[in-house]
C-alpha atoms as a PDB file:
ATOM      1  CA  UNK A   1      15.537 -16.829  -9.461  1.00  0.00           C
ATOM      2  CA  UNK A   2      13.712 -15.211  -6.958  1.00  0.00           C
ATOM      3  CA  UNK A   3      10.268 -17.034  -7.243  1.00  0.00           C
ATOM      4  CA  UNK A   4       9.923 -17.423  -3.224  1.00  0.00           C
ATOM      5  CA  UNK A   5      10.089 -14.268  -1.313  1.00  0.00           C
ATOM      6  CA  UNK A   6      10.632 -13.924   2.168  1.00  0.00           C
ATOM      7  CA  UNK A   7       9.753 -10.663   3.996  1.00  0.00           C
ATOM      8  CA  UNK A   8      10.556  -9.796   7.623  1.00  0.00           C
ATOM      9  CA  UNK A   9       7.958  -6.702   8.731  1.00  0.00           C
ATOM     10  CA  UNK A  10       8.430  -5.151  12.404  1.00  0.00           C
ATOM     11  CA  UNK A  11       6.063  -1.836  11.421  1.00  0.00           C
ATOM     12  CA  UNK A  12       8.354   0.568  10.874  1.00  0.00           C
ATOM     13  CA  UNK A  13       8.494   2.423   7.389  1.00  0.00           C
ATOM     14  CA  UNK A  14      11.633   0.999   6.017  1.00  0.00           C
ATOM     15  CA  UNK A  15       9.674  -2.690   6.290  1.00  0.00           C
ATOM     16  CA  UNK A  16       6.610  -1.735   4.866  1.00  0.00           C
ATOM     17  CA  UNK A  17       9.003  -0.398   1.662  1.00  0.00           C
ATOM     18  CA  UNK A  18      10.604  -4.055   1.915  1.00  0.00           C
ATOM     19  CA  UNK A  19       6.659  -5.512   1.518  1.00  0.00           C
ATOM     20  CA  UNK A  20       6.396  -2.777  -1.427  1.00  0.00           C
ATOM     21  CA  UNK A  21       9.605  -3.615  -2.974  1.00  0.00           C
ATOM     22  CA  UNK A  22       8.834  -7.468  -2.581  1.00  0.00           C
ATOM     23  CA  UNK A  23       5.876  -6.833  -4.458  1.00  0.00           C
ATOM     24  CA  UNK A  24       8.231  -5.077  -7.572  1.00  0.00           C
ATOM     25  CA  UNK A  25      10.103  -8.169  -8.031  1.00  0.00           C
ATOM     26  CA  UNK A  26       6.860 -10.332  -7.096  1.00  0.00           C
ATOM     27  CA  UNK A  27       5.471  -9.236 -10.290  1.00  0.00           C
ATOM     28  CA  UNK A  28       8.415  -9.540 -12.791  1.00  0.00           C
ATOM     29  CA  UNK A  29       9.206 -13.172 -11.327  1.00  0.00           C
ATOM     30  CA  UNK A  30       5.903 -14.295 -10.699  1.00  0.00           C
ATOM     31  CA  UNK A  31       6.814 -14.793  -7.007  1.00  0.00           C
ATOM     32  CA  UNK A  32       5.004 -16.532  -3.675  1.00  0.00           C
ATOM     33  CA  UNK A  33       5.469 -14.622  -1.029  1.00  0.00           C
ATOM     34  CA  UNK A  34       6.110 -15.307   2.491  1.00  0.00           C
ATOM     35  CA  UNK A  35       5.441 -12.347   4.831  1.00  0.00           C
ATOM     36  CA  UNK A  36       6.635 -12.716   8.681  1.00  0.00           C
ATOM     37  CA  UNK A  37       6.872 -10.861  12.238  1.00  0.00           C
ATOM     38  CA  UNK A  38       9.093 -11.932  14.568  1.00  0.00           C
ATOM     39  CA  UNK A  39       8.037 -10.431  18.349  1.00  0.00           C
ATOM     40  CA  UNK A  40      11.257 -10.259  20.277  1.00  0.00           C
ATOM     41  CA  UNK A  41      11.137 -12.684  23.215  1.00  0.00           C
ATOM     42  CA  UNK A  42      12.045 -10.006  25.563  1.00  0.00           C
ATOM     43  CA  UNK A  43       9.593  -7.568  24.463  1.00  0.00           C
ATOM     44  CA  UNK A  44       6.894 -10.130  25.057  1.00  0.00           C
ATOM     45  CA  UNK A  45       5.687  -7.942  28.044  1.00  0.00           C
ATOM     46  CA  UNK A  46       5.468  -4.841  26.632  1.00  0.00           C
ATOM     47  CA  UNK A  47       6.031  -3.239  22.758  1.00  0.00           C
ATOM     48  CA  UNK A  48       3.414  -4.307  20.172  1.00  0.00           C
ATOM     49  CA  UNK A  49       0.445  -6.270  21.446  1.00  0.00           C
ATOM     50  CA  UNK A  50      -0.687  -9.319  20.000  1.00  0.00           C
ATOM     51  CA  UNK A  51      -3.204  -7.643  17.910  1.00  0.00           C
ATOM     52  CA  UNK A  52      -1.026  -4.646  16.420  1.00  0.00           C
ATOM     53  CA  UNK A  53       1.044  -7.602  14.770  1.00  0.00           C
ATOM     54  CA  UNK A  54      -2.592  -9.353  13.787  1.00  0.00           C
ATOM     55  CA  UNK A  55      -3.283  -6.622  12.083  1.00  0.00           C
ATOM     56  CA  UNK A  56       0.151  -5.404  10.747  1.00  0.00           C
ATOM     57  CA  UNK A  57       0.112  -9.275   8.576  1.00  0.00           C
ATOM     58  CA  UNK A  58      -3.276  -8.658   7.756  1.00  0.00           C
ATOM     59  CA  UNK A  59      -2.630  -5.375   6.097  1.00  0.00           C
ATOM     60  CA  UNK A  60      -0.017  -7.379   4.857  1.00  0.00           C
ATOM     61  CA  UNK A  61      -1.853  -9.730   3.318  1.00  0.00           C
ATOM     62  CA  UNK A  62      -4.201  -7.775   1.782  1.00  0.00           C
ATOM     63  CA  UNK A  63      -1.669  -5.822  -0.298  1.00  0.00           C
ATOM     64  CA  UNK A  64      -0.088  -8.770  -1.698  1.00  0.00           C
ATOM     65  CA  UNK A  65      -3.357 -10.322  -2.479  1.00  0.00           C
ATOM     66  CA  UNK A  66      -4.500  -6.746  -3.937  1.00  0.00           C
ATOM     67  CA  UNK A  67      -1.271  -6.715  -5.881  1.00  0.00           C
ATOM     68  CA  UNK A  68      -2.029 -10.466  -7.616  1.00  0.00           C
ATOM     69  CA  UNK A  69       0.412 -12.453  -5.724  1.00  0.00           C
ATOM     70  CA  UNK A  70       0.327 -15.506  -3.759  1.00  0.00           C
ATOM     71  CA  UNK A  71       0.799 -14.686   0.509  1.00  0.00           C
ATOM     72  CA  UNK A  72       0.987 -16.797   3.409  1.00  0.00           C
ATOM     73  CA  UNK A  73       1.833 -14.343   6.626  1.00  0.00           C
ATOM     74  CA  UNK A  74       3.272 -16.196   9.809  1.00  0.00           C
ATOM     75  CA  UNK A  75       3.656 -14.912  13.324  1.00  0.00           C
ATOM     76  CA  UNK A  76       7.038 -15.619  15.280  1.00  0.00           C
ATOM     77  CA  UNK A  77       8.744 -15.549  18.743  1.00  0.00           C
ATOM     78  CA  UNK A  78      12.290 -15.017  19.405  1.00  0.00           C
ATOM     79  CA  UNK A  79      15.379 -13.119  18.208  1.00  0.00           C
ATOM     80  CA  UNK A  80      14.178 -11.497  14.279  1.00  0.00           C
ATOM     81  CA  UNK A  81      17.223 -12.608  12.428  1.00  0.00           C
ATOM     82  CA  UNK A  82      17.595 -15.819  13.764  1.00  0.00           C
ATOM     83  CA  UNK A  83      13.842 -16.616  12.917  1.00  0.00           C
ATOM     84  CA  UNK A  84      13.775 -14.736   9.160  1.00  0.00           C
ATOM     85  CA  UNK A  85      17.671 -16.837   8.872  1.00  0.00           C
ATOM     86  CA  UNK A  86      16.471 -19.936   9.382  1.00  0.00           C
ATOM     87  CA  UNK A  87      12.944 -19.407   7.211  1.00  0.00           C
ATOM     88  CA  UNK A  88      15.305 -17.888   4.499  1.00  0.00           C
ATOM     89  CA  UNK A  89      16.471 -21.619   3.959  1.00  0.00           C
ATOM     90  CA  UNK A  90      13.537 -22.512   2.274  1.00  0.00           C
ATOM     91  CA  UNK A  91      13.068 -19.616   0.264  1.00  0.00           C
ATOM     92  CA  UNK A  92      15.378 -17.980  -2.849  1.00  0.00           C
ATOM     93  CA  UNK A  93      15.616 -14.531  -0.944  1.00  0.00           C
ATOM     94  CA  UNK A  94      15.059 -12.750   2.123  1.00  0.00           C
ATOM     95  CA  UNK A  95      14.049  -8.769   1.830  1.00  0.00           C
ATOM     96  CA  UNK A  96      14.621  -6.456   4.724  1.00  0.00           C
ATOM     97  CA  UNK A  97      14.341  -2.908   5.665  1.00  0.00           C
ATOM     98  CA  UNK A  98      17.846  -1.162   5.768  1.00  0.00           C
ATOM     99  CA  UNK A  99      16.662   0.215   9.222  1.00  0.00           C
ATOM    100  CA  UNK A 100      14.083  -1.269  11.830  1.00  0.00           C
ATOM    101  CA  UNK A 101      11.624   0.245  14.532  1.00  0.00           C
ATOM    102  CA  UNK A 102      14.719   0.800  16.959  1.00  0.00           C
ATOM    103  CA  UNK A 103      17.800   1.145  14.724  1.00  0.00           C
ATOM    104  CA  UNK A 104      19.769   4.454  14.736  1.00  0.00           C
ATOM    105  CA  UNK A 105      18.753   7.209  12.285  1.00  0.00           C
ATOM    106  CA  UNK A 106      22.096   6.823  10.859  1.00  0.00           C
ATOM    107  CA  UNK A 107      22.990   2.969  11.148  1.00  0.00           C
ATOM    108  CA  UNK A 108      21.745  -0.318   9.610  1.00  0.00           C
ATOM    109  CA  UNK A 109      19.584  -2.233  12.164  1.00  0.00           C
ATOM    110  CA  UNK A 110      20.614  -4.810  13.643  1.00  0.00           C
ATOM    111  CA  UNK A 111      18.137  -7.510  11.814  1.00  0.00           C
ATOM    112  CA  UNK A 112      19.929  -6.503   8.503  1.00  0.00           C
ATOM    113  CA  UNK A 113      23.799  -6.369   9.711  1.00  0.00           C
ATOM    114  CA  UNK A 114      23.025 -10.118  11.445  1.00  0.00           C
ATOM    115  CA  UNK A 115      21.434 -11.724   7.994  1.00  0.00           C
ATOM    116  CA  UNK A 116      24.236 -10.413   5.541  1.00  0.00           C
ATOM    117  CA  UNK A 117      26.261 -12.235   8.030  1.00  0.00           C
ATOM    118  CA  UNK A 118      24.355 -15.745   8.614  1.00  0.00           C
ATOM    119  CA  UNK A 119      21.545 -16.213   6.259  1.00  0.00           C
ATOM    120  CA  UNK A 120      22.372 -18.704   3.937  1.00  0.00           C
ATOM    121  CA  UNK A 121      20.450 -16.930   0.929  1.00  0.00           C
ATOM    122  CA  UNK A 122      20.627 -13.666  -0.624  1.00  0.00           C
ATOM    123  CA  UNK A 123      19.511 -11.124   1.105  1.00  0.00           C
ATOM    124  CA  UNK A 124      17.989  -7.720  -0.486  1.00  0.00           C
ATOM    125  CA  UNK A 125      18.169  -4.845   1.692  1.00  0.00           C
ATOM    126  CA  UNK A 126      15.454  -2.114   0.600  1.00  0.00           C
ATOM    127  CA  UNK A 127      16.075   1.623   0.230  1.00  0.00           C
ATOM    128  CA  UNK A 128      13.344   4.401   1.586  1.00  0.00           C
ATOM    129  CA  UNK A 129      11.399   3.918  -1.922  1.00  0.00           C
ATOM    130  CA  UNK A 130      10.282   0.715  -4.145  1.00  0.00           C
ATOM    131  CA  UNK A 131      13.311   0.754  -7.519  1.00  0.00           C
ATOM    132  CA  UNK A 132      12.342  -0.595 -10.047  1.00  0.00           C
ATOM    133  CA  UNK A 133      15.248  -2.459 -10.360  1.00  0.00           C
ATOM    134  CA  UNK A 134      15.285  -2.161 -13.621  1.00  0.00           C
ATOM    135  CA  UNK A 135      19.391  -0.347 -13.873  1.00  0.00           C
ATOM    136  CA  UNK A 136      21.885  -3.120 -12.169  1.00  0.00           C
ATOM    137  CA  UNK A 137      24.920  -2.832 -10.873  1.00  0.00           C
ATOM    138  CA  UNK A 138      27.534  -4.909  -8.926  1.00  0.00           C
ATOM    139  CA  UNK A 139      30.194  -4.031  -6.249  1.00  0.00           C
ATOM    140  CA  UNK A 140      33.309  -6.702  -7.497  1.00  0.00           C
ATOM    141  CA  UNK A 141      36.186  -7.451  -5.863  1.00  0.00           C
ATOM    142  CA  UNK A 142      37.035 -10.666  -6.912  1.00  0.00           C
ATOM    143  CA  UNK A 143      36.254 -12.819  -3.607  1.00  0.00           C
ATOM    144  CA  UNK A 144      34.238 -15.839  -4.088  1.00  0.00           C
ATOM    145  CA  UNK A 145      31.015 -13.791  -2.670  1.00  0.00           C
ATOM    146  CA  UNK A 146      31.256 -11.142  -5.574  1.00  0.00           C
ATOM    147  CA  UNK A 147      31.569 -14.433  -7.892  1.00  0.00           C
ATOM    148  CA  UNK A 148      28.751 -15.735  -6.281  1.00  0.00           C
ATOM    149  CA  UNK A 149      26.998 -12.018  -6.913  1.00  0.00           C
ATOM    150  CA  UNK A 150      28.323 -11.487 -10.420  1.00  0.00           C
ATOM    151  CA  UNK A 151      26.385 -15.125 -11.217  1.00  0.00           C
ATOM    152  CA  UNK A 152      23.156 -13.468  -9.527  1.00  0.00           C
ATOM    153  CA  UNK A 153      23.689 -10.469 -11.171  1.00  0.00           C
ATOM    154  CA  UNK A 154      24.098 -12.015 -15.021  1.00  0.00           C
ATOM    155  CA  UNK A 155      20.836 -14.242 -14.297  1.00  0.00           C
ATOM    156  CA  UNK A 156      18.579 -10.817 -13.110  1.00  0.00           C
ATOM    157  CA  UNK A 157      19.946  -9.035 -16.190  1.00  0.00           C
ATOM    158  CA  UNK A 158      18.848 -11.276 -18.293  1.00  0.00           C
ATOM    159  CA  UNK A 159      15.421 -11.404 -17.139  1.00  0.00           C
ATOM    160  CA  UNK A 160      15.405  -7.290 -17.074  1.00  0.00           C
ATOM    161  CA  UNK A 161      17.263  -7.176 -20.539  1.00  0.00           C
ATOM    162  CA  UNK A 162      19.828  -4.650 -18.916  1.00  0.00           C
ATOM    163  CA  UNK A 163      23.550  -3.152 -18.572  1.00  0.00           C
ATOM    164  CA  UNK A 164      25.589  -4.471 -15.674  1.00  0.00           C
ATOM    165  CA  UNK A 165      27.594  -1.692 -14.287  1.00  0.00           C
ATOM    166  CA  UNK A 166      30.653  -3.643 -13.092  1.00  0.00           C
ATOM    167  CA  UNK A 167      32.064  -0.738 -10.220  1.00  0.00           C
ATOM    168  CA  UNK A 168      35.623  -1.785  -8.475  1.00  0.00           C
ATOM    169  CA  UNK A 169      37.641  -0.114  -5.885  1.00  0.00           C
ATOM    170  CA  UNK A 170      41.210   0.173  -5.721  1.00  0.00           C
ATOM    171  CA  UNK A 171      43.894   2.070  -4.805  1.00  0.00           C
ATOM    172  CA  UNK A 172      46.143   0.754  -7.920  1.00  0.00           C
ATOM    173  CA  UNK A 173      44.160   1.053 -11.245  1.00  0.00           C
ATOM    174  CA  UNK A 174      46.425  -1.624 -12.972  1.00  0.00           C
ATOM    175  CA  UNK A 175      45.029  -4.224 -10.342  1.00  0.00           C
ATOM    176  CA  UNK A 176      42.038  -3.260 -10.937  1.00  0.00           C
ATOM    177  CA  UNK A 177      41.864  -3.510 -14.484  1.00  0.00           C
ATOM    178  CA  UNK A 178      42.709  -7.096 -13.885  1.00  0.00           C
ATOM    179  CA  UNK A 179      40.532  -8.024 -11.383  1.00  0.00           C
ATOM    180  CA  UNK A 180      37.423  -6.519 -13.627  1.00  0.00           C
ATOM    181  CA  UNK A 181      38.163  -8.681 -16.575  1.00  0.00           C
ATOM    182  CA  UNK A 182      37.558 -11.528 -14.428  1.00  0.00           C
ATOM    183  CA  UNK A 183      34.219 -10.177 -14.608  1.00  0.00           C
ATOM    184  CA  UNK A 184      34.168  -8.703 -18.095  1.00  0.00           C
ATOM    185  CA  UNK A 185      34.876 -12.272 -19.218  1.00  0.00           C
ATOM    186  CA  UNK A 186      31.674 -14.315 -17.519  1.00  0.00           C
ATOM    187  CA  UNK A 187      29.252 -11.261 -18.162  1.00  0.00           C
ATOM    188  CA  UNK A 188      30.767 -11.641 -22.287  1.00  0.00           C
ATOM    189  CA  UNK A 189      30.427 -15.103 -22.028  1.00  0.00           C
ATOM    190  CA  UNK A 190      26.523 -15.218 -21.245  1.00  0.00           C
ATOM    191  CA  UNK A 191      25.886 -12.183 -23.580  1.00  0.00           C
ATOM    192  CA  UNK A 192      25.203  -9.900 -20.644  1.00  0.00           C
ATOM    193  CA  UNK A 193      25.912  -5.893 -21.399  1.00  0.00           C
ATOM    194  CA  UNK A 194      28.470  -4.165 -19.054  1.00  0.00           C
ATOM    195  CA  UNK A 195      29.893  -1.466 -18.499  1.00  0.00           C
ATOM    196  CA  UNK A 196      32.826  -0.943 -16.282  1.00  0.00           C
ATOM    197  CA  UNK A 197      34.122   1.340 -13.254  1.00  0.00           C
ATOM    198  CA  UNK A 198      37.402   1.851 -11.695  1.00  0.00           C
ATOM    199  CA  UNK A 199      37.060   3.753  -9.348  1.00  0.00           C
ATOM    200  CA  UNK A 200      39.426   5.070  -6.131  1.00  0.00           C
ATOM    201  CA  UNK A 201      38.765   4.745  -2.359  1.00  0.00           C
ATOM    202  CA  UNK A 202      36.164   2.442  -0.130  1.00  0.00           C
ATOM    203  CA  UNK A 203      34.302   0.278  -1.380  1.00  0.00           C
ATOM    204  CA  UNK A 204      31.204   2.332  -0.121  1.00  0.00           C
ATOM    205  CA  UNK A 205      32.476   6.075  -1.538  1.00  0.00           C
ATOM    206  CA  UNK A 206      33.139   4.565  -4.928  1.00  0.00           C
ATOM    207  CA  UNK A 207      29.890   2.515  -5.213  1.00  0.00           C
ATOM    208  CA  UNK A 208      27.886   5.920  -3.936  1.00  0.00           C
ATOM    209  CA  UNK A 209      29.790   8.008  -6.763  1.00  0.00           C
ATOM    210  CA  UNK A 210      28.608   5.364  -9.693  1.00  0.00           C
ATOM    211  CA  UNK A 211      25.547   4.746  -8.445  1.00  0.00           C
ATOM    212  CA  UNK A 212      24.855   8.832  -8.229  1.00  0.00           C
ATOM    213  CA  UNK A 213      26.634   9.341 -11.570  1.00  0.00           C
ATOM    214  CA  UNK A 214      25.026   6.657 -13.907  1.00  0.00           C
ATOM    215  CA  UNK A 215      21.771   6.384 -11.955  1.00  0.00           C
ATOM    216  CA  UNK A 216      20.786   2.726 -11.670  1.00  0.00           C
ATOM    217  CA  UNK A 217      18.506   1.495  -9.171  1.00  0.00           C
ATOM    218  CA  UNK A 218      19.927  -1.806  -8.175  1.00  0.00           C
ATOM    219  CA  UNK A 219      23.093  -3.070  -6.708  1.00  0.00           C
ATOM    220  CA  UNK A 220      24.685  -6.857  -6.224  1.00  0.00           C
ATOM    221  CA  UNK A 221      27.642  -6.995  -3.739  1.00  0.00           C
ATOM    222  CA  UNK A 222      29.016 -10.535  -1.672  1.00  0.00           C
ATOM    223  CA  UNK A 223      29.281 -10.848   1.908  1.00  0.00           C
ATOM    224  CA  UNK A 224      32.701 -11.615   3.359  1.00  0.00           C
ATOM    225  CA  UNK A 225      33.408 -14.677   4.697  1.00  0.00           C
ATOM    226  CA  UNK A 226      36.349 -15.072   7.131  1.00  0.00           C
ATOM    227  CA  UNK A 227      37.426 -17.989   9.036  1.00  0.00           C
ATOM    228  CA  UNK A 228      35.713 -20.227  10.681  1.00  0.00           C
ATOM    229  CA  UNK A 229      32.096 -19.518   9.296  1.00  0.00           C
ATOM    230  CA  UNK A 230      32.489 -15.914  10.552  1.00  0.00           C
ATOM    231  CA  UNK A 231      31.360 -13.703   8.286  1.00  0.00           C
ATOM    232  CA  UNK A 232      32.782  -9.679   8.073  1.00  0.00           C
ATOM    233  CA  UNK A 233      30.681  -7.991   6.229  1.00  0.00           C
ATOM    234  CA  UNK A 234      32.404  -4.528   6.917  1.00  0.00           C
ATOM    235  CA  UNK A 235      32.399  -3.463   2.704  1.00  0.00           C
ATOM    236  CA  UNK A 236      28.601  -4.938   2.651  1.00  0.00           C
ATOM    237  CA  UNK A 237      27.501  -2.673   5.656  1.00  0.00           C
ATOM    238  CA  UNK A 238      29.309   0.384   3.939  1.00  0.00           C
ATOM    239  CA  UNK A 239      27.910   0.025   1.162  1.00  0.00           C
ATOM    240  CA  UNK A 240      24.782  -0.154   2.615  1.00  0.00           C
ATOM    241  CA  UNK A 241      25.389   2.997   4.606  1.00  0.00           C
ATOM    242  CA  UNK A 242      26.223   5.287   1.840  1.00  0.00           C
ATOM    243  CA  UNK A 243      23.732   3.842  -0.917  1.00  0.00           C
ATOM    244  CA  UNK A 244      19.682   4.331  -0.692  1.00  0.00           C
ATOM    245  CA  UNK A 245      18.764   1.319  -3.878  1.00  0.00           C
ATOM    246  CA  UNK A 246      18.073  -2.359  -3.514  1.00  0.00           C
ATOM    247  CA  UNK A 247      21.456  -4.150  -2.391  1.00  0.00           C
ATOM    248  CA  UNK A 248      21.062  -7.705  -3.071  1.00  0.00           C
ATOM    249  CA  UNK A 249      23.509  -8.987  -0.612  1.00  0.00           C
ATOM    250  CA  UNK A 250      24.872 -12.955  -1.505  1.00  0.00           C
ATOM    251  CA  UNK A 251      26.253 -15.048   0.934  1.00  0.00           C
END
């Protein structure tokens, strides 16, 4: 399922733990990887020199290669998410730093809050340290996204022979229960292991209090689609915000 990796580097730390973490799931899936920069059209007269991103694929390159994997590294011009977007279309996932070179110390950057919205793949946003992905859970809600997630989730589960920690937040428990065994009845259904969470408040405190509590290192959640093609991805982006594991993000 994710056997073509794309991975969008601008040189600050959080990307080069995106390369590292692409690497993780490289190995288990026997992945190709695809490692870009994108230099921002109106940086083109200042910022990183031609060279700096030379050498920032090369390194690139050579860690992959060091690691066993297949590379190809490609140099870009334009707006990041656009560019990693419309590469992601050929690929099965996209993976990001949570925050880039210029991105508040307390924020998502702005490459990673414009894919969960238009990519057309999933997207996994990295934490400050490679998981080894190895503990998965999923943020479900019922919305066709969190289907779409829940499918990703019981296919990656599989392969890592682990529990899915179903975690859903509510402010009425009896809705949630019902909600949940939507869930409880695919994962049962493809002989997937589960537990399940019911918790109260956000989205993004109850995800933070599982994830802290039971300790797994990898979290599924949908994007929310609106109305005409907009996407709102306001319980992705909290999540994102109060969690510090892989979120695999599906469209």
């Amino acid at each position: 399922m994710f056997t073509r990796l794309l991975i969008g580097l601008d040189g600050s730390p959080n990307a080069d733990e995106a390369l590292e973490q692409a690497v993780v799931v490289g190995k288990r899936f026997k992945s190709r990887l695809l490692v870009v920069h994108v230099r921002e059209t109106h940086l083109l007269g200042g910022g990183r020199r031609a060279s700096d991103s030379g050498e920032l694929l090369s390194r690139a390159e050579e860690r992959v290669s060091d690691a066993g994997l297949p590379v190809q590294t490609v140099q870009l011009f334009g707006d990041p998410s656009t560019e990693l977007a419309t590469l992601a279309r050929d690929v099965d996932t996209v993976l990001v730093g949570k925050r880039g070179r210029s991105s508040p110390a307390d924020g998502l950057g702005k490459t990673v809050s414009a894919l969960i919205r238009i990519a057309e793949r999933s997207v996994i946003v990295c934490a400050s340290k490679p998981s080894p992905m190895n503990s998965c859970a999923i943020a479900y809600d019922g919305r066709p996204t969190a289907q779409r997630a829940l499918a990703a989730v019981a296919r990656f589960a599989s392969v890592t022979q682990s529990t899915v920690h179903i975690i859903h937040a509510t402010i009425d428990p009896a809705i949630g229960i019902l909600v949940v065994g939507e869930a409880e009845a695919v994962l049962s259904l493809q002989g997937v292991a589960f537990e399940t969470h019911i918790e109260r408040g956000t989205p993004g405190e109850a995800v933070a209090r599982v994830v802290q509590r039971i300790g797994c290192d990898a979290l599924f959640a949908g994007a929310h689609v609106g109305q005409r093609a907009q996407v709102t991805a306001s319980h992705a982006e909290e999540i994102l915000q109060q969690t510090d594991i892989p979120v695999v993000i599906e469209p």
